[in-house]
Protein backbone atom coordinates (compact mmCIF):
# COMPACT_ATOMS: atom_id res chain seq x y z
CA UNK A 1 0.00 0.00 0.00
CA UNK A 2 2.81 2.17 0.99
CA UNK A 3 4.41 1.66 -2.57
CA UNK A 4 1.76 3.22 -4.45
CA UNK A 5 1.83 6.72 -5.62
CA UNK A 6 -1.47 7.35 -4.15
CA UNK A 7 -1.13 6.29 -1.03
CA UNK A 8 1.94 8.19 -0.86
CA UNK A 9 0.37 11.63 -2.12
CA UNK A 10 -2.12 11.43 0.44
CA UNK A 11 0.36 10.73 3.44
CA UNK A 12 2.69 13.72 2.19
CA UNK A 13 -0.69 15.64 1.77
CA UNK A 14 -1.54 14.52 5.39
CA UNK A 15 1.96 15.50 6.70
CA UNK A 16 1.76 18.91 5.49
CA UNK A 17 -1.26 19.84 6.08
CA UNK A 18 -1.53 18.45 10.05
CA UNK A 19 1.70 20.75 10.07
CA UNK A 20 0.25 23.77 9.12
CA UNK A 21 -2.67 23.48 11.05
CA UNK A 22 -0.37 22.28 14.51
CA UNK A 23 1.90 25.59 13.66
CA UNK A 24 -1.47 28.06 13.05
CA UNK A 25 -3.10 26.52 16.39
CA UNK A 26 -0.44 26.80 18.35
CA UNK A 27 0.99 30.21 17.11
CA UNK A 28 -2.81 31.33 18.03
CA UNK A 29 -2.95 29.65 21.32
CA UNK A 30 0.22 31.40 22.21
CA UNK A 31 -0.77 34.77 21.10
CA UNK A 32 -4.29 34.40 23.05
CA UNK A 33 -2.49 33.09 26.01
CA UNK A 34 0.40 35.56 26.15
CA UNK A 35 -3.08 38.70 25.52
CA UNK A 36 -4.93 37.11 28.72
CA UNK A 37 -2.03 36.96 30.55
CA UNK A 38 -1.26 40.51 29.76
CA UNK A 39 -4.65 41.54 30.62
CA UNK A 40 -4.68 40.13 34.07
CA UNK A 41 -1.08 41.74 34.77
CA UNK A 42 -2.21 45.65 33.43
CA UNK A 43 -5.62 44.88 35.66
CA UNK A 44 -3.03 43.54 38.56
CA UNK A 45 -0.44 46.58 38.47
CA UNK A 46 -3.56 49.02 38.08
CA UNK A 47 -4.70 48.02 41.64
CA UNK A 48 -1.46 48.02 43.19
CA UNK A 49 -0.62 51.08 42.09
CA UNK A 50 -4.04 52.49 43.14
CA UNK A 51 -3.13 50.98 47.10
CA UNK A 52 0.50 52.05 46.51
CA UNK A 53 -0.85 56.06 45.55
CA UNK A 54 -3.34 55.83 48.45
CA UNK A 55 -6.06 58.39 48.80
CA UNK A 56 -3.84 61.34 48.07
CA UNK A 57 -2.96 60.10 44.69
CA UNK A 58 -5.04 60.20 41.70
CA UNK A 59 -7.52 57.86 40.42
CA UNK A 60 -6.40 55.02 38.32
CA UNK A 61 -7.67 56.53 34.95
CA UNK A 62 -5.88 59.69 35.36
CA UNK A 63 -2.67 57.70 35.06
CA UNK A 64 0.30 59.50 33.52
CA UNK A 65 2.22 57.77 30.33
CA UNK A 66 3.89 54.52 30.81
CA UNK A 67 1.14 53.72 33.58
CA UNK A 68 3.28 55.38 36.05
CA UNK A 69 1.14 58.13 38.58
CA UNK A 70 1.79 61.67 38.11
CA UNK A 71 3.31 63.46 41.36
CA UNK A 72 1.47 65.65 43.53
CA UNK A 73 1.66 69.42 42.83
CA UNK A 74 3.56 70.53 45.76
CA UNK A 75 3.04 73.94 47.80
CA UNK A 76 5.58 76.25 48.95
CA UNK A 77 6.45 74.08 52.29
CA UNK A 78 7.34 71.46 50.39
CA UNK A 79 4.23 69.49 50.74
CA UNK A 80 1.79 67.96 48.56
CA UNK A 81 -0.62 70.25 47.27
CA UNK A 82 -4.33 70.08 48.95
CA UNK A 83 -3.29 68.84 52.37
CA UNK A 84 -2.22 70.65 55.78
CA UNK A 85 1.38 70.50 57.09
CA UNK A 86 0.27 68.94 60.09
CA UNK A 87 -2.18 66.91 57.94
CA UNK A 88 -2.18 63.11 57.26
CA UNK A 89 -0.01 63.72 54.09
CA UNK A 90 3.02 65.73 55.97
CA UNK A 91 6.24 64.40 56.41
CA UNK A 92 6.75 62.68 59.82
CA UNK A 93 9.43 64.22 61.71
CA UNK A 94 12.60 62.60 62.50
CA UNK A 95 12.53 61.40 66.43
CA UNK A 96 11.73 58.55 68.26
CA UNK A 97 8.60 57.58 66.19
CA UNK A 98 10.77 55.63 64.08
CA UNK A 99 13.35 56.01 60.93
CA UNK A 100 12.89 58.89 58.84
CA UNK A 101 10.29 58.82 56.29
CA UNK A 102 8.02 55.59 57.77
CA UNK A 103 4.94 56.53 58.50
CA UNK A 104 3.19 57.03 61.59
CA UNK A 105 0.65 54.61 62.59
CA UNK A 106 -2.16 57.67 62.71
CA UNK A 107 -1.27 58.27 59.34
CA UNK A 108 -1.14 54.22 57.72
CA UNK A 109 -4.79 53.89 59.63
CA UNK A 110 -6.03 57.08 58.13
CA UNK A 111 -4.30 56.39 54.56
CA UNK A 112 -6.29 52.84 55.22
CA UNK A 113 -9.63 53.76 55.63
CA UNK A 114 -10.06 56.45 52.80
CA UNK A 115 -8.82 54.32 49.94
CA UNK A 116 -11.23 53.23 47.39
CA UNK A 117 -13.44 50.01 48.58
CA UNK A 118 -14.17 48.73 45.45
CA UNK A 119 -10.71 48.88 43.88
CA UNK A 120 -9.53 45.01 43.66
CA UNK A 121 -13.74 44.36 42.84
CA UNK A 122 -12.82 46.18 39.92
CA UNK A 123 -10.25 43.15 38.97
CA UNK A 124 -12.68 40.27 39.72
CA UNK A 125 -14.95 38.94 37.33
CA UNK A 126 -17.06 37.04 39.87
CA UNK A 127 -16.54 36.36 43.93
CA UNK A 128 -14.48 33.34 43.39
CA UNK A 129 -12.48 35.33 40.93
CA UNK A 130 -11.54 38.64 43.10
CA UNK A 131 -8.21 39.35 43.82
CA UNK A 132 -5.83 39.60 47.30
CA UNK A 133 -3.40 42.05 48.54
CA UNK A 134 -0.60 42.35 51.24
CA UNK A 135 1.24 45.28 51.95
CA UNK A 136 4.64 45.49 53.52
CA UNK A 137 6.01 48.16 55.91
CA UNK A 138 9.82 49.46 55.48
CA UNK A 139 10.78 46.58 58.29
CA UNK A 140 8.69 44.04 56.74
CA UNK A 141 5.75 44.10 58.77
CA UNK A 142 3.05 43.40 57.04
CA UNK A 143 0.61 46.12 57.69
CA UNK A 144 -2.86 45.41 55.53
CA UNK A 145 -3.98 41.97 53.94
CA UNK A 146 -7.46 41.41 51.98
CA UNK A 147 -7.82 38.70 54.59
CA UNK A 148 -6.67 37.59 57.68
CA UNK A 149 -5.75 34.16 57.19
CA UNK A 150 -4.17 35.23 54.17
CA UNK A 151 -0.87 33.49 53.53
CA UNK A 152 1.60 35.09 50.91
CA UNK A 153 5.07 34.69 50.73
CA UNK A 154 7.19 37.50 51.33
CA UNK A 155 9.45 38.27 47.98
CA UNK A 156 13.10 36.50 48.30
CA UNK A 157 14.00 39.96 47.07
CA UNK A 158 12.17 43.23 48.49
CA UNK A 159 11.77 46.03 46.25
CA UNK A 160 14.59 48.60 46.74
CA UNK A 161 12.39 51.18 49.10
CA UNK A 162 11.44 54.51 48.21
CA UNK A 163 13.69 57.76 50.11
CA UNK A 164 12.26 59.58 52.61
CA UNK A 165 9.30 61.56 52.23
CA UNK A 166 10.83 64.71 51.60
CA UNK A 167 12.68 63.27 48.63
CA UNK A 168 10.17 60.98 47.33
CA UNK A 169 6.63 62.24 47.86
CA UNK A 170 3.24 59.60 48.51
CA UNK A 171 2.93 59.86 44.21
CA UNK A 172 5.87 57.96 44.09
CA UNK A 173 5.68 54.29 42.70
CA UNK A 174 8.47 52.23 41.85
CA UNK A 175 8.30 49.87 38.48
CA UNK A 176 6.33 46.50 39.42
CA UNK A 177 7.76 42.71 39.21
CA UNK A 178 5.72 40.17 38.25
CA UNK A 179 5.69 35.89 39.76
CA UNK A 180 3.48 33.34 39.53
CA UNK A 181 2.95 30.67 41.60
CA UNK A 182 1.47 28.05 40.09
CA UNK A 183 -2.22 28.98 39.09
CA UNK A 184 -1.92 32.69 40.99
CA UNK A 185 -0.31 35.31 39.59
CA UNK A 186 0.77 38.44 41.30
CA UNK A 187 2.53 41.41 41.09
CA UNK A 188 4.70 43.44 43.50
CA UNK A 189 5.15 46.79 43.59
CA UNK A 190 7.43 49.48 46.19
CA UNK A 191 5.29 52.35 47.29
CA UNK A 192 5.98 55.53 49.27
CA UNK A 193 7.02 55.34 52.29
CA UNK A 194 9.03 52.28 52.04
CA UNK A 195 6.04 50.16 51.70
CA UNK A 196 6.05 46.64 49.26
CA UNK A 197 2.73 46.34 47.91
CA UNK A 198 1.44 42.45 46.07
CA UNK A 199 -1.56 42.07 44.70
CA UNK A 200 -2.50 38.67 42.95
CA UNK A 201 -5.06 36.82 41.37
CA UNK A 202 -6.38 33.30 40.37
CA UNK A 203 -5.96 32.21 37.37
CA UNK A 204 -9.01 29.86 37.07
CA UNK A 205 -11.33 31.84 35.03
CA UNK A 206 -8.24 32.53 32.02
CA UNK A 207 -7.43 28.63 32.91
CA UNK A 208 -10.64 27.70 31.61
CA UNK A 209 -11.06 29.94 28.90
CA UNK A 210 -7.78 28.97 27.25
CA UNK A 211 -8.93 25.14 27.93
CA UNK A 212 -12.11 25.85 26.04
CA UNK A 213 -9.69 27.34 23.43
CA UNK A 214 -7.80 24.48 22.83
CA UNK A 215 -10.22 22.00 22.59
CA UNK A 216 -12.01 24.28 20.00
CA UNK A 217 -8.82 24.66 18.41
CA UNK A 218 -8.58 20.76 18.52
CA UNK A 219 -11.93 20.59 16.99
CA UNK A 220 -11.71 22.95 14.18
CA UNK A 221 -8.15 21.50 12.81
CA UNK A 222 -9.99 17.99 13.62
CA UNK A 223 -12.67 19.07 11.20
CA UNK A 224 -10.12 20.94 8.92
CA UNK A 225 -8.03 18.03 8.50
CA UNK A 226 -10.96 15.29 7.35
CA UNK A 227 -11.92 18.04 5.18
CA UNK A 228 -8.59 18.31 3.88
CA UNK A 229 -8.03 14.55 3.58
CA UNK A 230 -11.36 14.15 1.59
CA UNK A 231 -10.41 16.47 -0.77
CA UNK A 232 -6.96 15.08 -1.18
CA UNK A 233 -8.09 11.58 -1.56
CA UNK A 234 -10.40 12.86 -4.39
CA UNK A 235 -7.91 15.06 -6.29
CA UNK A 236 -5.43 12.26 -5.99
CA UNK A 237 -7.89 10.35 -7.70
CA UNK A 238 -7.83 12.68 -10.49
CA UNK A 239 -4.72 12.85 -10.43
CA UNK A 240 -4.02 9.40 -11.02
CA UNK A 241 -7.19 8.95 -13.60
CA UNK A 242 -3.99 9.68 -16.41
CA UNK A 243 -1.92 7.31 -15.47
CA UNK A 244 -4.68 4.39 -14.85
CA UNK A 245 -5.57 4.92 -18.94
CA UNK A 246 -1.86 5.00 -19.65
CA UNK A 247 -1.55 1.39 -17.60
CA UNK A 248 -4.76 0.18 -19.19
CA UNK A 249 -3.46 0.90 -22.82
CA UNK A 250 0.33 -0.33 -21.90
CA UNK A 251 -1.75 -3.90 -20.86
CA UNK A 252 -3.75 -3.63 -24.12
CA UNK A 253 -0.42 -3.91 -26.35
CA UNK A 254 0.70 -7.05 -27.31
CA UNK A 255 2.38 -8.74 -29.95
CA UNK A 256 -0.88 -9.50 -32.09
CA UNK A 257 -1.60 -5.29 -31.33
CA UNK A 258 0.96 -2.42 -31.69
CA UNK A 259 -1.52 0.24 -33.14
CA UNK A 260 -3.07 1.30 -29.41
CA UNK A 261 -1.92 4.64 -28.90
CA UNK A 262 -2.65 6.41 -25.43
CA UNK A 263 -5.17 9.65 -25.86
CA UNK A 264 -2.98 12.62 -25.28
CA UNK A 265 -5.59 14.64 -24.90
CA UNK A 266 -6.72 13.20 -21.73
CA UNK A 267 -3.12 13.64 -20.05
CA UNK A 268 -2.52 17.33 -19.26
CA UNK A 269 0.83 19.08 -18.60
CA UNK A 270 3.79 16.45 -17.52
CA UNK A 271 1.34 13.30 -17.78
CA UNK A 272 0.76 14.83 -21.84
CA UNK A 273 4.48 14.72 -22.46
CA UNK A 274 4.72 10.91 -20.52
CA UNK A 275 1.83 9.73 -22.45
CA UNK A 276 3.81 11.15 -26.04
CA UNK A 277 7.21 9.55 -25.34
CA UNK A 278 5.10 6.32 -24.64
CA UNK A 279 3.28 7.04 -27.53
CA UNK A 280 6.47 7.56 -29.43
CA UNK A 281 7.93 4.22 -27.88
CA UNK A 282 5.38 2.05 -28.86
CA UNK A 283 5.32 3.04 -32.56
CA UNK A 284 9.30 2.72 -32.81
CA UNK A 285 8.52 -0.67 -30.82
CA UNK A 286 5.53 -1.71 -33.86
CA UNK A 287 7.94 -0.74 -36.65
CA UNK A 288 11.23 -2.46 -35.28
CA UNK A 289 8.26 -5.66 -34.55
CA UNK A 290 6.98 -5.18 -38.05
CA UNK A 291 10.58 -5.14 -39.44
CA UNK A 292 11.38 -8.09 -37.68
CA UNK A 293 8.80 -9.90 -38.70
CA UNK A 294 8.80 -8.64 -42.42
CA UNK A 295 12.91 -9.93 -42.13
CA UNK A 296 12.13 -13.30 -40.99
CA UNK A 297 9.82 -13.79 -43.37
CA UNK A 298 12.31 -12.38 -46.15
CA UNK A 299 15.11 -14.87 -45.32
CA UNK A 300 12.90 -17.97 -45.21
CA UNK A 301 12.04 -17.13 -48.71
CA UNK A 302 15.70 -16.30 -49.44
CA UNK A 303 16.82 -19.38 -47.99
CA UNK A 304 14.08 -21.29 -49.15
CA UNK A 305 14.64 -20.67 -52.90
CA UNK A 306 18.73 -21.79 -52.75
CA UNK A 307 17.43 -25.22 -50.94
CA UNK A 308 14.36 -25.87 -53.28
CA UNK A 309 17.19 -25.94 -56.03
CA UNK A 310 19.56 -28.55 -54.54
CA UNK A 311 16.69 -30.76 -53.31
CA UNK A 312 15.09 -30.65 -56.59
CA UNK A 313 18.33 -31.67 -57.98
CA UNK A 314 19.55 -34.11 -56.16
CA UNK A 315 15.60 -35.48 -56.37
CA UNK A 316 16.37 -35.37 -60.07
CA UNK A 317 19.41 -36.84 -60.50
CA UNK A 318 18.73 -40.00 -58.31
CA UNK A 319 15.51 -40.71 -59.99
CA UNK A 320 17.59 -42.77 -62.73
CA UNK A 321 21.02 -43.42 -63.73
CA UNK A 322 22.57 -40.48 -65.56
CA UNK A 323 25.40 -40.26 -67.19
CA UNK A 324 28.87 -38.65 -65.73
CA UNK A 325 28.22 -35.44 -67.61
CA UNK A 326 24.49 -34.95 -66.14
CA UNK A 327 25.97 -36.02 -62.70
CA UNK A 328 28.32 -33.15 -62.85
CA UNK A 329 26.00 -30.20 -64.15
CA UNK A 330 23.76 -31.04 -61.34
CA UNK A 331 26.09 -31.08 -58.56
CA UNK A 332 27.70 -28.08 -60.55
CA UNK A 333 24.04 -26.36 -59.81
CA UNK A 334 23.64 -27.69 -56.61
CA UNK A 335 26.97 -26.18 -55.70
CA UNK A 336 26.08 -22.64 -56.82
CA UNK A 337 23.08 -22.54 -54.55
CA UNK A 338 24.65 -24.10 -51.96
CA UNK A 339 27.06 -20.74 -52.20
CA UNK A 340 24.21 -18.65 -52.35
CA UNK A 341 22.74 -20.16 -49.36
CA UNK A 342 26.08 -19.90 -47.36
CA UNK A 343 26.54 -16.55 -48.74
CA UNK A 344 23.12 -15.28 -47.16
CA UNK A 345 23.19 -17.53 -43.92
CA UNK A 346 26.88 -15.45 -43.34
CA UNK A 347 25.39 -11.86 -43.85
CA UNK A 348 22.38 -12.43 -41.53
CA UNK A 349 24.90 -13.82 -39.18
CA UNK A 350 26.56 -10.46 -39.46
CA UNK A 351 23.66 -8.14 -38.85
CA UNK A 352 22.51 -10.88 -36.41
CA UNK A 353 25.88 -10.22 -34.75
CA UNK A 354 25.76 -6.15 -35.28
CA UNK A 355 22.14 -5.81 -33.92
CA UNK A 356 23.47 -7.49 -30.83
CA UNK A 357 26.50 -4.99 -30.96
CA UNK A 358 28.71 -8.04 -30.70
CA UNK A 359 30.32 -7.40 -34.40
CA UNK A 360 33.86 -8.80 -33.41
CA UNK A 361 36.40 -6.10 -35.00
CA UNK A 362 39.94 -6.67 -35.14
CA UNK A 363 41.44 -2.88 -35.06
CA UNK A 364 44.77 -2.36 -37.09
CA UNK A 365 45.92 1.15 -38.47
CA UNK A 366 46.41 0.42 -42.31
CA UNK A 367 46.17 2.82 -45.36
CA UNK A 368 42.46 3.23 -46.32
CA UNK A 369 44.41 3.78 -50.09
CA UNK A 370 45.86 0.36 -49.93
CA UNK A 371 41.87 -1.24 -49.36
CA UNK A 372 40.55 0.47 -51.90
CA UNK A 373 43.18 -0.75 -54.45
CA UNK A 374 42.51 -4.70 -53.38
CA UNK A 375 38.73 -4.43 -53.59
CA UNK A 376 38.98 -2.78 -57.09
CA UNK A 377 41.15 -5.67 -57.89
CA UNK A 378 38.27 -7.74 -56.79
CA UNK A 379 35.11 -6.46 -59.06
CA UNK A 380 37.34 -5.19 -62.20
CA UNK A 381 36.21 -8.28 -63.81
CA UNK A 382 32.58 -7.65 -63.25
CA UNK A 383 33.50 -4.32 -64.10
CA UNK A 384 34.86 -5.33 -67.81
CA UNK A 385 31.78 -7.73 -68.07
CA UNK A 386 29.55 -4.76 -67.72
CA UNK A 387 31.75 -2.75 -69.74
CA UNK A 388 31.62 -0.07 -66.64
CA UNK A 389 35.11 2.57 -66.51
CA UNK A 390 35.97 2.51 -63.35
CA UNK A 391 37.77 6.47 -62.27
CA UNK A 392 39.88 7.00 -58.87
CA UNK A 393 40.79 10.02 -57.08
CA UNK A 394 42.37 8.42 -53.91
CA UNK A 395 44.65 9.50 -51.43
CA UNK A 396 47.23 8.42 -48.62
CA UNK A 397 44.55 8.02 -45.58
CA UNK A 398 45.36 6.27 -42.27
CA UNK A 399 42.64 4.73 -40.26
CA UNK A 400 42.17 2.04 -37.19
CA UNK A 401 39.79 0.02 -37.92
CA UNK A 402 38.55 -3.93 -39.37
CA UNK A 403 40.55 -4.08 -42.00
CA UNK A 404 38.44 -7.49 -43.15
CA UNK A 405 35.35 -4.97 -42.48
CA UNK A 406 36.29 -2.22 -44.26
CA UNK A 407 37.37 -4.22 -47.67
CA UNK A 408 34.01 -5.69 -47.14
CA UNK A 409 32.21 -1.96 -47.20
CA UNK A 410 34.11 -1.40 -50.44
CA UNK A 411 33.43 -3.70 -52.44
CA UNK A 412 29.69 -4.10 -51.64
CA UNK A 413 29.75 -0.56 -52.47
CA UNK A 414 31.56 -0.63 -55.44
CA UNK A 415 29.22 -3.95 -56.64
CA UNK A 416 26.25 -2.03 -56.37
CA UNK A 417 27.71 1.09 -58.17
CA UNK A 418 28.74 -1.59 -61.38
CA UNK A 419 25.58 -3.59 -61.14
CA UNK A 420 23.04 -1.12 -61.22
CA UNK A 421 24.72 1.07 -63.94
CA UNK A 422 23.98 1.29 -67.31
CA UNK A 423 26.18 -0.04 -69.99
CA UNK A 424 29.07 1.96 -70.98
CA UNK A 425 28.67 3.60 -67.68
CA UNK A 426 31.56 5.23 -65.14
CA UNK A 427 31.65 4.95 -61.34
CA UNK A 428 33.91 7.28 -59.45
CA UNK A 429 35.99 6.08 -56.41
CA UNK A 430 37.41 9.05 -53.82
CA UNK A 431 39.14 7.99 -51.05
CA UNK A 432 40.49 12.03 -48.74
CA UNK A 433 41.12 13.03 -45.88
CA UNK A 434 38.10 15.82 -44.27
CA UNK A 435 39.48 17.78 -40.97
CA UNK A 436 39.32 14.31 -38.24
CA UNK A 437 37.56 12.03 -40.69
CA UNK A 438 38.59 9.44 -43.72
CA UNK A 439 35.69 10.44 -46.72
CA UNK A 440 35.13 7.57 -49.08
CA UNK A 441 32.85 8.02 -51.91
CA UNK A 442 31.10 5.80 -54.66
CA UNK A 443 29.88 7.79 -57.24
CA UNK A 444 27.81 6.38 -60.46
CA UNK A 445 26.00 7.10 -63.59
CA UNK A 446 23.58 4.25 -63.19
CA UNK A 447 19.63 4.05 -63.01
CA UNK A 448 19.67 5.96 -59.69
CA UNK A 449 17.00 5.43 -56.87
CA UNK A 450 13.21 6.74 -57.13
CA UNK A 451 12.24 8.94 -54.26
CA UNK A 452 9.32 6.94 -52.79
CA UNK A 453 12.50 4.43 -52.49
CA UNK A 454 14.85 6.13 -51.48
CA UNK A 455 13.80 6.01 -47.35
CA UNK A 456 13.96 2.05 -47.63
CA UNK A 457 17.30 1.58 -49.11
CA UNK A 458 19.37 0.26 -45.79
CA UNK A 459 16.17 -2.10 -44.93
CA UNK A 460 16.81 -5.51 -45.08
CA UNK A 461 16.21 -7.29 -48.28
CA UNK A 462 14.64 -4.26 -49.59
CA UNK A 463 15.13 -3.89 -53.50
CA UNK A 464 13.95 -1.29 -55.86
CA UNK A 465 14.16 -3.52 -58.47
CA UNK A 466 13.26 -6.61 -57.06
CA UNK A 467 13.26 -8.58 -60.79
CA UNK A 468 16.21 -6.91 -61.84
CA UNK A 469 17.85 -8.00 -58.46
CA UNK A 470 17.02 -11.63 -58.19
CA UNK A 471 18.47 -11.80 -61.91
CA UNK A 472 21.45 -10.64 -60.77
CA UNK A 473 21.71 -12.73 -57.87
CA UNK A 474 21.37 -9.80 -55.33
CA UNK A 475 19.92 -10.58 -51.87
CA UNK A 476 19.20 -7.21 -50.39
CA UNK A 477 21.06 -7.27 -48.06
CA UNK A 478 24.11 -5.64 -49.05
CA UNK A 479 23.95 -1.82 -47.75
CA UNK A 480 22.39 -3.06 -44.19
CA UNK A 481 25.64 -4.63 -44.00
CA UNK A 482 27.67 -1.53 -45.22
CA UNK A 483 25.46 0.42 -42.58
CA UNK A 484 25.83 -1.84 -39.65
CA UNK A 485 30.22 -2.07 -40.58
CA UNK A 486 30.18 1.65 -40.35
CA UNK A 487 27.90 2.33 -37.66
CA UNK A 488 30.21 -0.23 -35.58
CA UNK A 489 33.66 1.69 -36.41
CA UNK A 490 31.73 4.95 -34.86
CA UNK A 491 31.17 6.48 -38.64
CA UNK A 492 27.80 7.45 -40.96
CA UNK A 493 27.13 6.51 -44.32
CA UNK A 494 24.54 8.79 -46.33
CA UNK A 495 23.53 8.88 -50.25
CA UNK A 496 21.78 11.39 -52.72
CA UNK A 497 20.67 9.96 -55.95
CA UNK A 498 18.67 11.42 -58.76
CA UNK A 499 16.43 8.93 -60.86
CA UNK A 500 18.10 8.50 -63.96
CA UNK A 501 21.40 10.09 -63.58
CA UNK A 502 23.13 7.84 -61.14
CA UNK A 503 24.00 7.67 -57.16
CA UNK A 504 26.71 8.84 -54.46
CA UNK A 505 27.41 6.97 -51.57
CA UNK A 506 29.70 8.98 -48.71
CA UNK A 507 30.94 6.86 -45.88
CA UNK A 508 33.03 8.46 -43.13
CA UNK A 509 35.18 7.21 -40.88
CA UNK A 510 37.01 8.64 -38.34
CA UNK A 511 41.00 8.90 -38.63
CA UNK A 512 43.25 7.15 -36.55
CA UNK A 513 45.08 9.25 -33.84
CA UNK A 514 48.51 9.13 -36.16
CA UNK A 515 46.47 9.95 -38.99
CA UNK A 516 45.36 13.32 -37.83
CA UNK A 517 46.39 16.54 -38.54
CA UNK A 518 48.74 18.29 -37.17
């Protein structure tokens, strides 16, 4: 299951997409967590800065910027502004009531009883939800608590305290820290007078609401994520709709049927250009099939017509006793087409042997001149027969190559340019040298090739002439030879011929590394 390409979109699809929505839910959860959390500790520091101002400082909302209280106007003794010397708000003297600037205990009661009663209600959402406070004297005494029983730890650190009175005046407010312990949170803030003030708070209520928060977060990627999954099941479906008619019309090709063809039109984008080299591949597959089959059934009827000679024959010959003369012409013309057979059964070997790419070469470096000399030598009597001039323009040319193979190339080359030419004709042998290549060329004024032909002339046992051919004991198989020789020594071999006025075979080989120039 794992394997298949489907199964495999849909897990990647799966992966990613339970990614993004684990990184968007928890990015949110954070940012609502870190807001609430903020909330309760601006609603915290509010109060404690409204029991750190006490009743001479301004109300919470009249706040300076930076949430820090504005200082009392002062009058011309020094004092805050709106209160006696000898009031609540003056300076204690120095003396025996204690260190300078701690307040009196007239003056903590009276500071007590005029703040604000509703100013920690203000933090509460409900009765269960209201906040506590604990203030600290200079000593660390405490001197108020919202309860009692009330049981806060005193900070490991104690806010630096303020100066005395005269230098810091009841406005005064240092900057808060904040701790939690465990589901409280509270701040702590220094006041005037040397005082520490805490205030804290549960955190129940924000508990809750983020735990509603996640499990509707759970629910909604829950739900985003079968969503998601149903629509990537059913576009990998579509996906794969392509390649299912691709398989379908690969399984409906077989031997007995090469002409499917896969509908490009159905296959968009990538899957189009898959389904056209396919398409491609199967119709170089049906014509090398077609070729193979048209071959085999080429060379049984080559083969055929050499061995329906001897056997007929040798039938005829043993039907009676002949005389020494007849015994000898028929074994003379079972001979010839035992020749012929051999002949064919070693140039299919060949191509058998090419096709494979198992063409055994022996490489030498010899003078291409020297090869084209020895296979003149070898059709000049065919030549005179045919009464065919044969012209040479060749030149000192070293290659590395089948010397057997090459001298083979040749002289096919130069049979076909003397059989198919008319009488009286001329064929033209050049043999140069062409930058890093050896350029042979057969050139003759013979009957020439007809277009439509002209595509099929390195097909096996192809003939333009088949009549003609046969006659002159031609098997067809010549220039698929000459082609296979020089496509295994790394070379081409091309032609133009006009219809009429003759044809020009180029071969090229390339030179050997001594025969190159300088």
């Amino acid at each position: 299951m794992f394997r298949s390409i489907r199964w495999t979109l849909q897990l990647w699809h799966a992966a990613i997409l339970g990614m993004a929505l684990a990184s968007f839910g928890t990015a949110l959860y954070m940012v609502v967590s870190r807001t609430e959390l903020g909330r309760v500790d601006t609603e915290l520091e509010r109060a404690a800065r409204v029991l750190a101002n006490g009743p001479g400082g301004p109300p919470p909302d009249e706040r300076g910027p930076g949430g820090r209280m504005p200082p009392p106007e002062m009058d011309a003794h020094g004092g805050p502004g709106g209160l006696e010397p000898d009031g609540p708000g003056a300076p204690p003297p120095d003396g025996p009531q204690g260190r300078p600037g701690s307040p009196p205990q007239h003056l903590s009661e009276q500071w007590w009883t005029q703040l604000p009663r509703n100013t920690l209600q203000r933090v509460g959402q409900n009765e269960q939800d209201q906040p506590y406070f604990m203030i600290w004297g200079m000593r660390g005494e405490i001197l108020q608590a919202s309860s009692p029983s009330l049981d806060v730890p005193q900070p490991a650190d104690m806010p630096a305290p303020a100066d005395d009175f005269a230098k810091a005046p009841p406005g005064f407010v240092g900057n808060p820290e904040f701790r939690q312990r465990g589901l409280l949170r509270e701040v702590i803030l220094p006041g005037p007078f040397g005082m520490t003030v805490l205030v804290g708070k549960s955190l129940r209520s924000e508990e809750a609401t983020l735990r509603q928060l996640r499990w509707k977060l759970l629910g909604a990627g829950a739900g985003v994520m079968a969503i998601g999954l149903c629509g990537g099941w059913l576009l990998s479906r579509r996906v794969m709709r392509p390649i299912r008619a691709i398989s379908e019309t690969a399984r409906a090709i077989s031997a007995s049927d090469l002409s499917r063809r896969i509908a490009v039109e159905e296959a968009d984008s990538e899957l189009g250009s898959l389904a056209r080299t396919l398409n491609e591949t199967f119709e170089r597959l049906e014509t090398a099939f077609q070729r193979q089959v048209r071959f085999t059934a080429d060379a049984s009827h080559e083969l055929r017509t050499p061995l329906s000679i001897i056997h007929s024959h040798a039938e005829l010959a043993l039907t009676r006793d002949r005389t020494a003369p007849e015994y000898r012409q028929a074994m003379e013309t079972c001979l010839r087409a035992a020749k012929r057979t051999k002949s064919l059964v070693d140039a299919l070997l060949v191509l058998a042997r090419a096709d494979a790419g198992k063409l055994d070469l022996k490489r030498e470096r010899f003078d291409l001149r020297d090869a084209a000399q020895e296979a003149l030598a070898m059709v000049e009597s065919r030549a005179r027969e045919r009464n065919v001039t044969i012209e040479t323009n060749v030149q000192a040319v070293e290659v590395q190559a089948d010397r057997t193979r090459i001298l083979q190339l040749l002289t096919n080359l130069l049979a076909n340019a003397i059989q198919y030419n008319r009488e009286g004709g001329h064929v033209v042998l050049t043999v140069l040298p062409e930058g890093s290549e050896a350029v042979l060329k057969v050139a003759d004024t013979g009957v020439g090739i007809a277009a439509q032909d002209q595509p099929h002339v390195f097909e096996r046992f192809f003939r333009a002439d088949k009549a003609r051919s046969r006659e002159a004991g031609g098997s067809g198989l010549g220039l698929a030879i000459c082609q296979s020789i020089v496509e295994a020594h790394q070379g081409s071999i091309t032609f133009t011929s006009q219809p009429g006025r003759g044809t020009t075979f180029v071969v090229r080989l390339p030179l050997s590394p001594s025969g190159l120039p300088a």
